[in-house]
Protein backbone atom coordinates (compact mmCIF):
# COMPACT_ATOMS: atom_id res chain seq x y z
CA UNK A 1 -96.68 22.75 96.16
CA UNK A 2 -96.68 19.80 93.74
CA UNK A 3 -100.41 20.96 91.72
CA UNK A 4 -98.55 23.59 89.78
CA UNK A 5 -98.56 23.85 85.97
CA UNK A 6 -95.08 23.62 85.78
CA UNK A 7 -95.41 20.25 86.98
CA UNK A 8 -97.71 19.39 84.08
CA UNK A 9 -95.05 20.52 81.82
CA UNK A 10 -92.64 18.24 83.01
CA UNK A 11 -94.45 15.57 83.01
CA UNK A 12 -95.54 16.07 79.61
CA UNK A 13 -92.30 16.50 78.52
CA UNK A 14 -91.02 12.61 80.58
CA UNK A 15 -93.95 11.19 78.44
CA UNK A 16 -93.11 12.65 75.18
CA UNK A 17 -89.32 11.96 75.85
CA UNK A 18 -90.35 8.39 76.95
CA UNK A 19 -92.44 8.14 73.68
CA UNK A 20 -89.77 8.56 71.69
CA UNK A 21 -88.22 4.65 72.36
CA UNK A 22 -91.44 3.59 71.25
CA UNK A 23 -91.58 5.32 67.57
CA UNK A 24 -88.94 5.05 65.33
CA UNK A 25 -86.86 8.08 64.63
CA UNK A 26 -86.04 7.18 60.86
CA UNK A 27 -85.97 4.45 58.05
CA UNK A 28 -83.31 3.91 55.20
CA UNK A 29 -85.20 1.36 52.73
CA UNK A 30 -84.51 0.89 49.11
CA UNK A 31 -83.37 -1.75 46.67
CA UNK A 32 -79.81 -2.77 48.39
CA UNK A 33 -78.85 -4.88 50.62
CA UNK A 34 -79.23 -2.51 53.36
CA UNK A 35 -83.22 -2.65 54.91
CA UNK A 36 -82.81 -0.15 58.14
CA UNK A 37 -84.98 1.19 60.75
CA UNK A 38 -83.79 3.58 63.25
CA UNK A 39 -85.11 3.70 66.74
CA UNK A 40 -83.51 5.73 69.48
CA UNK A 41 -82.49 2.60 70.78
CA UNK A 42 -81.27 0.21 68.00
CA UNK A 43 -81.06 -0.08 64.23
CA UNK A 44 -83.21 -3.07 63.19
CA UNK A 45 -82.82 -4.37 59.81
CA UNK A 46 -85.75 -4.88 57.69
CA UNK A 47 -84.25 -7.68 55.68
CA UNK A 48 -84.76 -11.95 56.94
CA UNK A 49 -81.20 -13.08 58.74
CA UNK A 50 -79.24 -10.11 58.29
CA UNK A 51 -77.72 -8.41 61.11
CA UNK A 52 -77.88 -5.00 61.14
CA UNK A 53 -74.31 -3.03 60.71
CA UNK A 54 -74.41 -1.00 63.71
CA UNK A 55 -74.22 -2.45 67.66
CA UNK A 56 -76.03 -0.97 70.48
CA UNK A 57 -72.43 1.30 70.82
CA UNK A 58 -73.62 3.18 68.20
CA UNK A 59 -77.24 4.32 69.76
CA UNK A 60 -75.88 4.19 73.24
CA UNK A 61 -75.34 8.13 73.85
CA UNK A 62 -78.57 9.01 72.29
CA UNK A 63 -80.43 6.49 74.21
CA UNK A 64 -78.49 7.62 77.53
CA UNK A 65 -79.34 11.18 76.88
CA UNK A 66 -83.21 10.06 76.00
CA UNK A 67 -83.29 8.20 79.42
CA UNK A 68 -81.43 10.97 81.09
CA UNK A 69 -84.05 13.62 80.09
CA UNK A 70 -87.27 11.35 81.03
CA UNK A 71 -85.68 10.12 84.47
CA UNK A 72 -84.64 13.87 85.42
CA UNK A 73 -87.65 15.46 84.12
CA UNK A 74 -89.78 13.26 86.69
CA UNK A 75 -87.19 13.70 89.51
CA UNK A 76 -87.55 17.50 89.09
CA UNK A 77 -91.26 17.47 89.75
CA UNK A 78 -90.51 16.52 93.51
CA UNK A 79 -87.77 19.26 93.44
CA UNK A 80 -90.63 21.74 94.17
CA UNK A 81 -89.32 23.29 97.84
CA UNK A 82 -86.18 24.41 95.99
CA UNK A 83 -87.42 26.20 93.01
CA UNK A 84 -83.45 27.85 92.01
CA UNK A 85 -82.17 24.34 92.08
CA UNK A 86 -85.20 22.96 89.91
CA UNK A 87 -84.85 25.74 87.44
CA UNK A 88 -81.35 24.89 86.64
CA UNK A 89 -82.29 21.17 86.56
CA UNK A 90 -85.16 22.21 83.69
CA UNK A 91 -82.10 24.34 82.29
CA UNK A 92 -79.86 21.51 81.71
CA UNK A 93 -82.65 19.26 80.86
CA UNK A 94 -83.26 21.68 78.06
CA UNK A 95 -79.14 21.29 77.22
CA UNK A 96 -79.21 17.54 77.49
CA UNK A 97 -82.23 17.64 75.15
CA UNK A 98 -80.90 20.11 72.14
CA UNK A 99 -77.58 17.52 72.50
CA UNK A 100 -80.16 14.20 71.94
CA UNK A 101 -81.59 16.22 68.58
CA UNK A 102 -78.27 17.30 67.70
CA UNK A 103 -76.33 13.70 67.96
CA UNK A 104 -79.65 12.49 66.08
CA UNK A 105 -79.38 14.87 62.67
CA UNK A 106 -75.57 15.08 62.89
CA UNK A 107 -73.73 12.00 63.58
CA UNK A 108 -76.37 8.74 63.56
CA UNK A 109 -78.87 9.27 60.70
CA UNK A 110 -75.49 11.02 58.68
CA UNK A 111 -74.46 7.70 59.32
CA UNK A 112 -76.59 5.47 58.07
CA UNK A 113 -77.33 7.45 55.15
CA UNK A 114 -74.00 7.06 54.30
CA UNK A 115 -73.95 3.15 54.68
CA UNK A 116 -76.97 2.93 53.01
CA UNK A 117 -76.94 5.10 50.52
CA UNK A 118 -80.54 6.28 50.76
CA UNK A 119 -82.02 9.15 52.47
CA UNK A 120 -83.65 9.16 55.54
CA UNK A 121 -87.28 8.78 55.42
CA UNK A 122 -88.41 10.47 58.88
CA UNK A 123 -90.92 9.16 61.01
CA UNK A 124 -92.63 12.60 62.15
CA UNK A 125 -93.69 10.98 65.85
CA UNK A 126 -90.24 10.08 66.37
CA UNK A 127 -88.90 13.53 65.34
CA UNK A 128 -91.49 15.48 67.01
CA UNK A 129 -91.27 13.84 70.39
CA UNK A 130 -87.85 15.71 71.37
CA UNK A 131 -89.10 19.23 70.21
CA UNK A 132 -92.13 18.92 71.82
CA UNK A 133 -90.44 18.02 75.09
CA UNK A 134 -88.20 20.80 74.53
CA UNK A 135 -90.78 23.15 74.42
CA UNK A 136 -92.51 22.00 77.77
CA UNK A 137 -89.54 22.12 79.30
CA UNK A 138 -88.98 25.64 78.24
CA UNK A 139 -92.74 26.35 79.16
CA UNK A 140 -91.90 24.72 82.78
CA UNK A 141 -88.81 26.92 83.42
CA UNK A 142 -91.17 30.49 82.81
CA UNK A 143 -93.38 29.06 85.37
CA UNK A 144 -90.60 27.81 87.73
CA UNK A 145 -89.18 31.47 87.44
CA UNK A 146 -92.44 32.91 87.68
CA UNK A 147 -93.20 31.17 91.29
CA UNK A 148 -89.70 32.52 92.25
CA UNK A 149 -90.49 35.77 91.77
CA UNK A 150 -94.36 35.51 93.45
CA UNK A 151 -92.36 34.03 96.49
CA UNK A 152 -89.94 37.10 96.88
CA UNK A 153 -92.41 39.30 96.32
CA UNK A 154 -94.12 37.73 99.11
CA UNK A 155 -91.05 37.84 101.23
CA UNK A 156 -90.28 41.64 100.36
CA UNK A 157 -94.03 42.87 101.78
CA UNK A 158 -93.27 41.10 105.32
């Protein structure tokens, strides 16, 4: 059955995931030469005809892992007739998810605070987006697990 609440919770979690190219995750502004805004899927520069240090190489695996999450976290909703196979889809989703947050606060705002030279001022939407998906996604696996068990209970009373 599609109307469970596990489905909610994945959806949720492709719309907060999917949010997350639309606020930006971090911006490095002070007095330098170096303006920056960091979304999950560039680095704009804040300053008239400058381009902006880093290429699309450099936000590439976050933004794959960011699209990965959203596109399997809506695929997994219609995995509802094999609920061991859609539990270890929401278990990897969860993986692929801690990997986005990690890459984010240990290799691309490290980054650009060190070409910069300013700290990161963090946008809290941007941040918040990949926890909060994390947690519906954890909240989606109990209930996937919980339907598993109602079903062989079910089968062990026949």
């Amino acid at each position: 059955m599609i109307q469970r609440k596990q489905t909610i919770y994945l959806f949720l979690a492709a719309i907060a995931m999917a949010l997350d190219f639309v606020f930006p995750i971090a911006s490095f502004i002070g007095s330098g030469q170096y303006q920056l805004e960091f979304y999950i899927y560039q680095v704009v520069s804040k300053v008239p005809d400058m381009v902006p240090p880093f290429d699309v190489m450099f936000v590439a695996p976050v933004t794959a892992l960011t699209g990965l999450v959203v596109l399997g976290s809506l695929l997994t909703i219609f995995m509802y007739r094999k609920r061991i196979m859609q539990a270890k889809m929401v278990r990897g989703l969860v993986i692929f998810t801690l990997a986005d947050v990690a890459l984010l606060f240990f290799y691309n705002i490290p980054a650009l605070e060190k070409l910069t030279g300013y700290q990161a001022e963090y946008n809290y939407a941007g941040i918040a987006m990949p926890l909060i998906a994390m947690v519906l996604l954890i909240f989606a696996f109990g209930g996937i697990m919980k339907d598993e068990k109602l079903v062989r209970s079910a089968d062990r009373l026949r």
